[in-house]
N, C-alpha and C. Protein backbone atom coordinates (compact mmCIF):
# COMPACT_ATOMS: atom_id res chain seq x y z
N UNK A 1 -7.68 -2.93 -3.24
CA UNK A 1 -8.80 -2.79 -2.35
C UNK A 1 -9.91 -3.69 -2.84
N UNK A 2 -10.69 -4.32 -1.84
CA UNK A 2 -11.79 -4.89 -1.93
C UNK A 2 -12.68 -4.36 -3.24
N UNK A 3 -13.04 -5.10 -4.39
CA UNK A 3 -14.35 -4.49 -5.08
C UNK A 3 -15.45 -3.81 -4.79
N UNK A 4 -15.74 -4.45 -3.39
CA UNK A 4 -17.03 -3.99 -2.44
C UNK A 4 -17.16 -2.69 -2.23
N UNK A 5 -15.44 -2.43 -1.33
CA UNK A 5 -15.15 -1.54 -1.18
C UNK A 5 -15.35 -0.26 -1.90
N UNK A 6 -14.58 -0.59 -3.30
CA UNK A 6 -14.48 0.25 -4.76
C UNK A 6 -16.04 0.43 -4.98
N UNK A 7 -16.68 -0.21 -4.60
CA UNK A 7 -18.25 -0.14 -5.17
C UNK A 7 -18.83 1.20 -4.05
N UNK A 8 -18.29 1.25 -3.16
CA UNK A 8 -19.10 2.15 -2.14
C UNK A 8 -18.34 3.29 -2.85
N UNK A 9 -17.10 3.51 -2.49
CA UNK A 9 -16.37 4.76 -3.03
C UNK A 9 -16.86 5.38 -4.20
N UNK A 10 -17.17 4.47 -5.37
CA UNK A 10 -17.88 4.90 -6.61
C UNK A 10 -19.67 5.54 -6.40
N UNK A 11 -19.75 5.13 -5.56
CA UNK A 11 -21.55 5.39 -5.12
C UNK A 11 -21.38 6.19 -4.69
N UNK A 12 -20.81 6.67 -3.40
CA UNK A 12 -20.84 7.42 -2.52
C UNK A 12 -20.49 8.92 -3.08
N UNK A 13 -19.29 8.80 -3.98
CA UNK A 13 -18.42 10.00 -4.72
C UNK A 13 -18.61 10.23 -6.45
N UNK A 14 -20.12 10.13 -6.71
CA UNK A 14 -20.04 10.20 -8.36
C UNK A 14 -18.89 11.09 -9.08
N UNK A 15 -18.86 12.11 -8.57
CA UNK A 15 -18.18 13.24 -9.20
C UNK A 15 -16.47 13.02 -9.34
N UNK A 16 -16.33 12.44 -8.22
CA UNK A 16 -14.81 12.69 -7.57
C UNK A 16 -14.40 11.26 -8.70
N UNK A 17 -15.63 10.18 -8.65
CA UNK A 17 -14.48 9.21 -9.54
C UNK A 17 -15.61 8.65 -10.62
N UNK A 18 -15.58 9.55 -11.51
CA UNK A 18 -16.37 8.95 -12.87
C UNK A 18 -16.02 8.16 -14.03
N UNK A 19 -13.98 8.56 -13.65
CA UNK A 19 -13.56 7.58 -14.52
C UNK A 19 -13.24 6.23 -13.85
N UNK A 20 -13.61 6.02 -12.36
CA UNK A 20 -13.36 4.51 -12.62
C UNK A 20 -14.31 3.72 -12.28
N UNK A 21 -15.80 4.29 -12.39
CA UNK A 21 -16.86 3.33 -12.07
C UNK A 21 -17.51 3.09 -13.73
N UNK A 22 -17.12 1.70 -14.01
CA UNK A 22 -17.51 0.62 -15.47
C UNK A 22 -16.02 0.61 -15.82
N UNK A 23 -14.94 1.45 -15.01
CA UNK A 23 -13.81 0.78 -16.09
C UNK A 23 -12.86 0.27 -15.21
N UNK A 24 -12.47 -0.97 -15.83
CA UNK A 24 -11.70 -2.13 -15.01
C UNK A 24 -10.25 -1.60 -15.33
N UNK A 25 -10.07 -1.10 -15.78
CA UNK A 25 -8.30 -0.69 -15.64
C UNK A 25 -7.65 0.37 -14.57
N UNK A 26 -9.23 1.14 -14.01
CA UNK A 26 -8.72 2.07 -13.18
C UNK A 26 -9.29 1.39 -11.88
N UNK A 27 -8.60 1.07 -10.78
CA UNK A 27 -8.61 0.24 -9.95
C UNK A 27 -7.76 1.18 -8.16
N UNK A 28 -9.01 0.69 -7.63
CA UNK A 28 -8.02 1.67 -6.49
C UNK A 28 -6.98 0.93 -5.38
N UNK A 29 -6.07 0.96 -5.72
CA UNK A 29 -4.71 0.12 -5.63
C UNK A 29 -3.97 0.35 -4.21
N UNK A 30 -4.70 -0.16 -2.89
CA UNK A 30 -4.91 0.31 -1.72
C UNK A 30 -5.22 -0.57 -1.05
N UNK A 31 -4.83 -0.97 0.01
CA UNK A 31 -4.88 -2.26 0.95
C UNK A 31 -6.52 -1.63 1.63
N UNK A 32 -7.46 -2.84 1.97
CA UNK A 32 -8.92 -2.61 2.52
C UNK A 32 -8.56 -1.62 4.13
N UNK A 33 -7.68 -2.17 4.83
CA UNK A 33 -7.38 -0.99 6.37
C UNK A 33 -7.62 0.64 5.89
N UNK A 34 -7.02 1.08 4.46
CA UNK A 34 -7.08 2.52 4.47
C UNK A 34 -8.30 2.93 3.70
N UNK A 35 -9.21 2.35 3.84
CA UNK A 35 -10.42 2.52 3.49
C UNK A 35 -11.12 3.61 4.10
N UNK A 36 -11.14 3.74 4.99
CA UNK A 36 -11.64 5.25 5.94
C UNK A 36 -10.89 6.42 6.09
N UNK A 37 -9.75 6.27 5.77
CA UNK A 37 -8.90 7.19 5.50
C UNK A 37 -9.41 7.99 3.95
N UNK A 38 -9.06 7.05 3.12
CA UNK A 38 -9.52 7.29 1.45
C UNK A 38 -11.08 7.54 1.08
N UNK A 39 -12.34 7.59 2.23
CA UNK A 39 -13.81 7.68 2.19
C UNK A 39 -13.36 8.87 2.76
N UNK A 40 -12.67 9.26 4.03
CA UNK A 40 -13.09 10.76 4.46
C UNK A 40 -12.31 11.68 3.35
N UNK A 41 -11.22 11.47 2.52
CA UNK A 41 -10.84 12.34 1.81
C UNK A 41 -11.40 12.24 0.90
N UNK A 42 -12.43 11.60 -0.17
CA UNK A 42 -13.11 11.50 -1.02
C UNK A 42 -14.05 12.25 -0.48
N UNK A 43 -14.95 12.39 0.39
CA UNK A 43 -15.66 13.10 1.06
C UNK A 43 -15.59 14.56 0.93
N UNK A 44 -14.62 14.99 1.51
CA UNK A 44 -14.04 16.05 1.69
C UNK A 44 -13.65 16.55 0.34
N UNK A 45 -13.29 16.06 -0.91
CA UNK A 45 -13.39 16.55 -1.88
C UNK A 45 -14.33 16.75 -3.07
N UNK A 46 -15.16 15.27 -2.87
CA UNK A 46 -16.70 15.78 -2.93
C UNK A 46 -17.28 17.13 -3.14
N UNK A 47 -17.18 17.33 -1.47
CA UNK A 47 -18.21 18.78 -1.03
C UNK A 47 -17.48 19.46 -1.78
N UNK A 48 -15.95 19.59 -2.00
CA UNK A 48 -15.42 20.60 -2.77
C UNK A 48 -15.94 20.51 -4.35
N UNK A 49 -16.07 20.13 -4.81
CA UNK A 49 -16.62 19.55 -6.12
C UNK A 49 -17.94 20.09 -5.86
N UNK A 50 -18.56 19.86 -5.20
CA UNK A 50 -19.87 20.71 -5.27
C UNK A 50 -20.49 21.66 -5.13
N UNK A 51 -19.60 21.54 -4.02
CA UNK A 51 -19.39 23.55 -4.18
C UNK A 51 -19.00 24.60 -5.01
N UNK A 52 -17.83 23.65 -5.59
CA UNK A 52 -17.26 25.11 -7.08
C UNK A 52 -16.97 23.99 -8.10
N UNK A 53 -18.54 23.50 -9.06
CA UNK A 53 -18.41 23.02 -9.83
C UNK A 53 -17.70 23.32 -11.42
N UNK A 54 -16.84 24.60 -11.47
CA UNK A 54 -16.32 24.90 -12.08
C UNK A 54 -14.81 24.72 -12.16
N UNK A 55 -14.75 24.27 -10.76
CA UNK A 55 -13.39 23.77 -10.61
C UNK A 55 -12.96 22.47 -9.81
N UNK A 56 -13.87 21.82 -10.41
CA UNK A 56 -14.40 20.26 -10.47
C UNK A 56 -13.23 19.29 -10.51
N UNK A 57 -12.65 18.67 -9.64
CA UNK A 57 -11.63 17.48 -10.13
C UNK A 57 -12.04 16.34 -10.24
N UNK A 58 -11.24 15.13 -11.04
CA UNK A 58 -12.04 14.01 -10.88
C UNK A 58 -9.91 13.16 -10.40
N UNK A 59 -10.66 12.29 -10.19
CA UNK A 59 -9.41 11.28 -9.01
C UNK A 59 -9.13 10.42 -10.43
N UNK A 60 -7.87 10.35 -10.71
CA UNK A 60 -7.09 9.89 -11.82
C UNK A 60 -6.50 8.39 -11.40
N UNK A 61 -5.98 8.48 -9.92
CA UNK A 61 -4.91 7.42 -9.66
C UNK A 61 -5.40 7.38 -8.25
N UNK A 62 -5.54 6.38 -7.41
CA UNK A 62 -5.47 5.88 -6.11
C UNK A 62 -4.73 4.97 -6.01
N UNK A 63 -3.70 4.78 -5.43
CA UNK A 63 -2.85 3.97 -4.96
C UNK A 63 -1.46 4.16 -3.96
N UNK A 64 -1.30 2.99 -3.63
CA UNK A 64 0.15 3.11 -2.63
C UNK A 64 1.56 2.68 -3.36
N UNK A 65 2.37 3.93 -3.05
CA UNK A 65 3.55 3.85 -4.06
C UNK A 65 4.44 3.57 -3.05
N UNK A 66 4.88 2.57 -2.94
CA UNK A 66 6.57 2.63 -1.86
C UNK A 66 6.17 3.47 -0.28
N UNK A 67 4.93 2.72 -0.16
CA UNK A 67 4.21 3.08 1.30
C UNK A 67 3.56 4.33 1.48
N UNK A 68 3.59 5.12 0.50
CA UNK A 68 2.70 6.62 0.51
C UNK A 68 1.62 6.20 -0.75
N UNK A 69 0.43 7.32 0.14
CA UNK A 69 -0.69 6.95 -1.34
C UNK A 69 -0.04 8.09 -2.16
N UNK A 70 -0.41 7.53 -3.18
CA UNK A 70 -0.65 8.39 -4.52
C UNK A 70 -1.99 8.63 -5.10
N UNK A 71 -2.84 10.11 -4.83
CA UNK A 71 -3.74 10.31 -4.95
C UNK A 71 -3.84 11.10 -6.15
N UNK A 72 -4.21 10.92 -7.03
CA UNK A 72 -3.69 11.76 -8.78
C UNK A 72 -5.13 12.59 -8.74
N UNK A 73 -5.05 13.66 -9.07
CA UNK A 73 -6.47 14.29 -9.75
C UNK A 73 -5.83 15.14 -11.48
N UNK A 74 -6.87 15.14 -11.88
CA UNK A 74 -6.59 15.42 -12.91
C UNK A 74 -6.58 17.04 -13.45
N UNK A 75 -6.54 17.83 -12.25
CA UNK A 75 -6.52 19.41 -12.02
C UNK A 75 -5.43 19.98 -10.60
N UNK A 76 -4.66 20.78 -10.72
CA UNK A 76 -4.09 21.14 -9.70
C UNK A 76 -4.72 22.28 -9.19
N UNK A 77 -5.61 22.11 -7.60
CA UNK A 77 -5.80 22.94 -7.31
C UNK A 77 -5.65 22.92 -5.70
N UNK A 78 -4.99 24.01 -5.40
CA UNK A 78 -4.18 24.19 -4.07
C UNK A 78 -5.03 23.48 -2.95
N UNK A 79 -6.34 23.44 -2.61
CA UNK A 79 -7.41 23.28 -1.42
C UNK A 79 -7.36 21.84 -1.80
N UNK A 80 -7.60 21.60 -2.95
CA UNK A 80 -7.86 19.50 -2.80
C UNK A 80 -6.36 19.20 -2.67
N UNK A 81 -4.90 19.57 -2.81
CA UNK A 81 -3.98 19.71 -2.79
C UNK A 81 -3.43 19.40 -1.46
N UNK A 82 -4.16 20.43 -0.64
CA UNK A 82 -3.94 20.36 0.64
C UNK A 82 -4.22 19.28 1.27
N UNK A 83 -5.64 18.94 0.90
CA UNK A 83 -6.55 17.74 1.45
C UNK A 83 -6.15 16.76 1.33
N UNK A 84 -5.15 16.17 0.31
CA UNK A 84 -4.69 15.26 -0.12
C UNK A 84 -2.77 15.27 0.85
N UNK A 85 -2.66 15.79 1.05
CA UNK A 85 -0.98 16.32 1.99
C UNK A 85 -1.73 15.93 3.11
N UNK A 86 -2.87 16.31 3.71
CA UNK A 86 -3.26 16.21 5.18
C UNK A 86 -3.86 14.45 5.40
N UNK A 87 -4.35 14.14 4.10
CA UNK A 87 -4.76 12.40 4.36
C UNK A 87 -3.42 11.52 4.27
N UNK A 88 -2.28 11.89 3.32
CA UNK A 88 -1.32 11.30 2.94
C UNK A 88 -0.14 11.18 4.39
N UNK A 89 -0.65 12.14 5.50
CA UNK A 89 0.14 12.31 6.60
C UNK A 89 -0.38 11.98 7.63
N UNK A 90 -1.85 11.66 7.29
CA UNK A 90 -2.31 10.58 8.43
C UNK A 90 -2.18 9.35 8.01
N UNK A 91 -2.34 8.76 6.76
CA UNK A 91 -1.57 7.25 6.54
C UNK A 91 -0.19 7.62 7.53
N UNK A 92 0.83 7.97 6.72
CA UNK A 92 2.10 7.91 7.27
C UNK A 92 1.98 7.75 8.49
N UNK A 93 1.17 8.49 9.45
CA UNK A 93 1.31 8.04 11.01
C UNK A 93 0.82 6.57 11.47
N UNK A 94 -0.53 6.32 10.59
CA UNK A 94 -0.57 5.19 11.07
C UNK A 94 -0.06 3.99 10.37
N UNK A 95 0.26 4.06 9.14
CA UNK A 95 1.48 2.76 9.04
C UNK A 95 2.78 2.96 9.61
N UNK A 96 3.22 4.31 10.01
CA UNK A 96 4.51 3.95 10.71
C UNK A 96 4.24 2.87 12.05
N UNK A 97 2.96 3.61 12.89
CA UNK A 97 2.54 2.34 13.81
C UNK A 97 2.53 0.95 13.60
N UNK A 98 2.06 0.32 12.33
CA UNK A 98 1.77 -0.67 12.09
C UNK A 98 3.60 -1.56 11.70
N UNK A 99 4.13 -0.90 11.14
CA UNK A 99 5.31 -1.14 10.73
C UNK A 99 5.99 -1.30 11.88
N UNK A 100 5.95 -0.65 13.21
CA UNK A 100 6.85 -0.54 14.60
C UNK A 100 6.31 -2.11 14.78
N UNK A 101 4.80 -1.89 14.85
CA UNK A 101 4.12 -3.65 15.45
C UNK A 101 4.58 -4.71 15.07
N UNK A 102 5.05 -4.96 13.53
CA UNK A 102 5.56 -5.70 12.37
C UNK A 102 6.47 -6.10 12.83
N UNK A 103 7.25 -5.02 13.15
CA UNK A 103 9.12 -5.46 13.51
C UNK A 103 9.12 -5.82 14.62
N UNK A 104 8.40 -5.37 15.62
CA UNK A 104 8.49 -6.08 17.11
C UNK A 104 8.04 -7.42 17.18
N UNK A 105 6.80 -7.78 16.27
CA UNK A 105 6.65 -9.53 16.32
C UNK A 105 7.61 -9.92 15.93
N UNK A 106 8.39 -9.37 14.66
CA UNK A 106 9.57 -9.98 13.86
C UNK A 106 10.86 -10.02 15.17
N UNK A 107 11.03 -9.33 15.85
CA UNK A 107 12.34 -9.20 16.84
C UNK A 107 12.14 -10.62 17.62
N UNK A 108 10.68 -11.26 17.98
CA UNK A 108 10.49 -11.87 18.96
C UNK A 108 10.15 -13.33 18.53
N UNK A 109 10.06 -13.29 17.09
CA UNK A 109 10.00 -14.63 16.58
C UNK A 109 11.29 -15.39 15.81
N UNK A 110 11.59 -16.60 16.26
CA UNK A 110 12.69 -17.50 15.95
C UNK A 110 12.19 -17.67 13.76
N UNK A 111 13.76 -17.76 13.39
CA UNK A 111 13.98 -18.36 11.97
C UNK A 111 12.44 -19.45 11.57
N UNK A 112 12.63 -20.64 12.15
CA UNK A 112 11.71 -21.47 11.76
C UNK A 112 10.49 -21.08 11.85
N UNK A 113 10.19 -19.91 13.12
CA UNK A 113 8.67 -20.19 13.72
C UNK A 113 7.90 -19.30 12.59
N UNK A 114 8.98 -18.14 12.19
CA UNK A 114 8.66 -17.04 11.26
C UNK A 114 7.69 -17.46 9.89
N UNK A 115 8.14 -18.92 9.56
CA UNK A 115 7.77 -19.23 8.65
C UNK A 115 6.31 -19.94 8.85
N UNK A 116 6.20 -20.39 9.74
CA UNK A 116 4.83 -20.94 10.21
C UNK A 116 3.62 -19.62 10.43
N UNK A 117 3.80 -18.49 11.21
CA UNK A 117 3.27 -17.54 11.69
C UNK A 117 2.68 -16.90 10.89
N UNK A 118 1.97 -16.28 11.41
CA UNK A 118 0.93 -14.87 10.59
C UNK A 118 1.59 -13.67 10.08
N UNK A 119 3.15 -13.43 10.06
CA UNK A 119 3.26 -12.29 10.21
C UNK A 119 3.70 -11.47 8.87
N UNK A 120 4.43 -12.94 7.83
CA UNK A 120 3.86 -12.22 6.52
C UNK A 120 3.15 -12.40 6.21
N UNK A 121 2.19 -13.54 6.41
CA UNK A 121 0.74 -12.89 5.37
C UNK A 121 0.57 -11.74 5.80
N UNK A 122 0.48 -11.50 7.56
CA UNK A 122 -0.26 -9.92 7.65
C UNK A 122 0.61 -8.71 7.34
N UNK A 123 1.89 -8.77 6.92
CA UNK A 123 2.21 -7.87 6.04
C UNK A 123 2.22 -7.53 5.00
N UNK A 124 1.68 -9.02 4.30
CA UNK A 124 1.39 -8.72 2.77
C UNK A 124 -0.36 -8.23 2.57
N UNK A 125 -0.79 -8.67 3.88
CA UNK A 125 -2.39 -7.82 3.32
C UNK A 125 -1.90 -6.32 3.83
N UNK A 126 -1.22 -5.90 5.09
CA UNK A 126 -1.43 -4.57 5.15
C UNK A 126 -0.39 -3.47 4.85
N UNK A 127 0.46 -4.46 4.16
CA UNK A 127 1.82 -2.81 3.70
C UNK A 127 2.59 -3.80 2.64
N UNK A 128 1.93 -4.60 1.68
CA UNK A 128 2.59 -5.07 0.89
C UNK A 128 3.59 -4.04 -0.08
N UNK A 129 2.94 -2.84 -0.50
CA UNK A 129 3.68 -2.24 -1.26
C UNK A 129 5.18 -1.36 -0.19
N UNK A 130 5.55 -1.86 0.75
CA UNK A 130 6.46 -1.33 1.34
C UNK A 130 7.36 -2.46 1.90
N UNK A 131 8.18 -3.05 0.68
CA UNK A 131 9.56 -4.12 1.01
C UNK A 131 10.65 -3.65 1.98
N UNK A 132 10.49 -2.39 2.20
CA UNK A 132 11.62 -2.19 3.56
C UNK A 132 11.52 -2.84 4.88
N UNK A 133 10.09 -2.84 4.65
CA UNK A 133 9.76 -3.81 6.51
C UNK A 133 10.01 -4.48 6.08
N UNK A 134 9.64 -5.65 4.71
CA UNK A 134 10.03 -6.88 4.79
C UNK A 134 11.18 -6.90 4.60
N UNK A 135 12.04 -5.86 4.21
CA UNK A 135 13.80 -6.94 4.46
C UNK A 135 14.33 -6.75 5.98
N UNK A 136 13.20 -6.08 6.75
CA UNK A 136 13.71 -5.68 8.06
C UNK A 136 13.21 -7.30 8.82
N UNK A 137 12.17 -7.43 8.58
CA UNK A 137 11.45 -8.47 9.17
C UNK A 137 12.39 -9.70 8.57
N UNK A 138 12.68 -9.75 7.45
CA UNK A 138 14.34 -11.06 6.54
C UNK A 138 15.40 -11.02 7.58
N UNK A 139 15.37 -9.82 7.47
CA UNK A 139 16.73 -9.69 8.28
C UNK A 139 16.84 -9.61 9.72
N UNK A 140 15.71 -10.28 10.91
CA UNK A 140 15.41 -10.29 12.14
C UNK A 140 15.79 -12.09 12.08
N UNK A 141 15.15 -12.38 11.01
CA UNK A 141 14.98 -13.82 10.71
C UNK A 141 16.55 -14.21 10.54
N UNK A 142 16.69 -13.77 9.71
CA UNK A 142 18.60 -14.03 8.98
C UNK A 142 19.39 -13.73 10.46
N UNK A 143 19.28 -13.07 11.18
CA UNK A 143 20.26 -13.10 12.24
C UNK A 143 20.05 -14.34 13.12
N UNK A 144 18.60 -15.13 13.48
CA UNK A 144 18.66 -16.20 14.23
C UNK A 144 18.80 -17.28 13.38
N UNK A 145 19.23 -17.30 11.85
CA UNK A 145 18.96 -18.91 11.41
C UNK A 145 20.41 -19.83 11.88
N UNK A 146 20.13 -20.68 12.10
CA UNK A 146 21.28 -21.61 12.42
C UNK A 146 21.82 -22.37 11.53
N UNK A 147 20.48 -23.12 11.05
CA UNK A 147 20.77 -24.39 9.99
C UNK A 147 20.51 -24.32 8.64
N UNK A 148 21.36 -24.84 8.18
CA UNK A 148 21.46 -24.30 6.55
C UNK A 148 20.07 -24.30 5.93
N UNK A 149 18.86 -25.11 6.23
CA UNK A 149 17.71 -25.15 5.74
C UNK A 149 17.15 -23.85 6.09
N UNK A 150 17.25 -23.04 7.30
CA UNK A 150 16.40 -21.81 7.50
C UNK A 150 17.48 -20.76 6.43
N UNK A 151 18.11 -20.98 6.20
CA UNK A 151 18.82 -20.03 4.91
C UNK A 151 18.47 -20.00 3.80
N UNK A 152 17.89 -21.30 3.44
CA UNK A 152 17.53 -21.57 2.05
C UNK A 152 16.15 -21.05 2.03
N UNK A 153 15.60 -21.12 3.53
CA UNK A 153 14.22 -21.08 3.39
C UNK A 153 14.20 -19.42 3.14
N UNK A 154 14.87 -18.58 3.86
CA UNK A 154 15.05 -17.32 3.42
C UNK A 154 15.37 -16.95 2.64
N UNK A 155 16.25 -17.16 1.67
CA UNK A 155 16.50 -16.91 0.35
C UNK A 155 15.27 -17.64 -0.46
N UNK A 156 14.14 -18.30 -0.26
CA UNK A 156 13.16 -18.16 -1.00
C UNK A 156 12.18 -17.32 -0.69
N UNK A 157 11.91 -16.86 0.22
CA UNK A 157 11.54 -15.78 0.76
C UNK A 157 11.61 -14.65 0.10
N UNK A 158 12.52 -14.15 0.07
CA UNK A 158 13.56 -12.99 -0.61
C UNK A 158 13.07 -12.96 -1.87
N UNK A 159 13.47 -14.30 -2.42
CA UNK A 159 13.07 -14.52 -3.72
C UNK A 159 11.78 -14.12 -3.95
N UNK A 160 10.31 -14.83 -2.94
CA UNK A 160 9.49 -15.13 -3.86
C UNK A 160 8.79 -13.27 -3.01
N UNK A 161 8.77 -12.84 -2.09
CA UNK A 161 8.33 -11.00 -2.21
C UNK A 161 9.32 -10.64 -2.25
N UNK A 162 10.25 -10.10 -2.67
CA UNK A 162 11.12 -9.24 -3.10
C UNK A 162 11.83 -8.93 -4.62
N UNK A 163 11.00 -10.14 -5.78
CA UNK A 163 11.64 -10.26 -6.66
C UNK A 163 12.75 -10.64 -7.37
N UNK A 164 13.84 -10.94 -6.34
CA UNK A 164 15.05 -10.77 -7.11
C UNK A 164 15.04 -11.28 -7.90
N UNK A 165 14.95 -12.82 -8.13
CA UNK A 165 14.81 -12.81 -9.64
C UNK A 165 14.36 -12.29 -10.60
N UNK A 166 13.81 -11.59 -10.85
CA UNK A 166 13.32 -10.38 -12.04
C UNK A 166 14.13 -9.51 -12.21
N UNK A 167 14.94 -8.87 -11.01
CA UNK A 167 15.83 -8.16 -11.57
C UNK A 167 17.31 -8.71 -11.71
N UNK A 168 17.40 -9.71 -11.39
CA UNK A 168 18.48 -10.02 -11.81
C UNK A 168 18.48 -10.91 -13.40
N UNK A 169 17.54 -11.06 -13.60
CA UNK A 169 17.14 -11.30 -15.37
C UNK A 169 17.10 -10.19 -15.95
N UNK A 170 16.75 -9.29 -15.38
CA UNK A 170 16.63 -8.05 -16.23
C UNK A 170 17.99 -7.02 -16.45
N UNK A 171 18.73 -7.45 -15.42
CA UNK A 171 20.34 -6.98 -15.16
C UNK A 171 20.76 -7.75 -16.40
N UNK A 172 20.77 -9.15 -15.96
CA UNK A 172 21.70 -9.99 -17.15
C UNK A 172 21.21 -9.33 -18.88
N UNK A 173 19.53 -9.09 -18.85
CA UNK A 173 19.23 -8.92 -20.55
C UNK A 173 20.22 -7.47 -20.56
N UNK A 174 20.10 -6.60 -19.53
CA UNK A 174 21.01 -4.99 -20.09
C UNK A 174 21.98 -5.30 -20.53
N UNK A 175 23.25 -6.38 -19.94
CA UNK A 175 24.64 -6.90 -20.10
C UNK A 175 24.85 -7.43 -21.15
């Protein structure tokens, strides 16, 4: 997420995130779109925080794991618990939307054009941490390539968001 961003969340929510305003390792690891999503549930746990300052949480982890946030607090308590199940299931609705949009440009765009187009960058700003669309969106591409160059061009593709090389270095060091 935007710094900017991180800068309001930290202002806005002293309580909720004290460990990550001055420290650069805790970072809220969240594409800028779910920004209003992650302000109204900070919000909402806030007031809870202020209300029963005895059972005070503070936000450990923000981030998107394999397309769900991961919202960590550092207390389990059933009501921020909840709050956090009820924001985590309105993402899910609206990136499943965004993901339907993804694949339908992907259905309608040719091998070559794919590579010219907007449509991975705009999947890498808005659901990078979720490689299933992108091998869906590879594999829309891989069914129209013709010429051996749009193959190669996909297998760098593959290569360069999906990693494989890393794990297949990391296969060979286990062996």
């Amino acid at each position: 997420m935007d710094q900017l961003l991180q800068e309001n969340l930290f202002a806005a929510f002293p309580l909720l995130y004290k460990h990550f305003k001055g420290n650069s390792q805790m970072q809220i690891d969240c594409p800028d779109d779910l920004f209003e999503f992650i302000f109204e549930l900070s919000s909402k746990i806030e007031d809870f925080n202020r209300r029963f300052p005895k059972r005070r949480v503070r936000a450990m982890k923000v981030a998107m794991e394999s397309g769900e946030l991961a919202f960590g607090v550092h207390r389990k308590v059933f009501t921020v618990n909840k709050l956090i199940a009820a924001t985590v299931s309105q993402i899910r609705v609206y990136r499943r939307s965004l993901k339907q949009a993804l694949l339908e440009r992907a259905k309608a765009i040719g091998t070559t054009a794919l590579f010219g187009s907007s449509l991975l960058p705009d999947w890498k700003r808005l659901m990078p941490d979720d490689t299933d669309t992108l091998r869906k969106i590879l594999g829309f591409a891989e069914k129209r390539a013709i010429v051996p160059q749009d193959h190669a061009d996909l297998a760098n593709w593959y290569k360069k968001f999906l990693n494989i090389d890393k794990s297949k270095k990391e296969e060979n060091a286990i062996l």
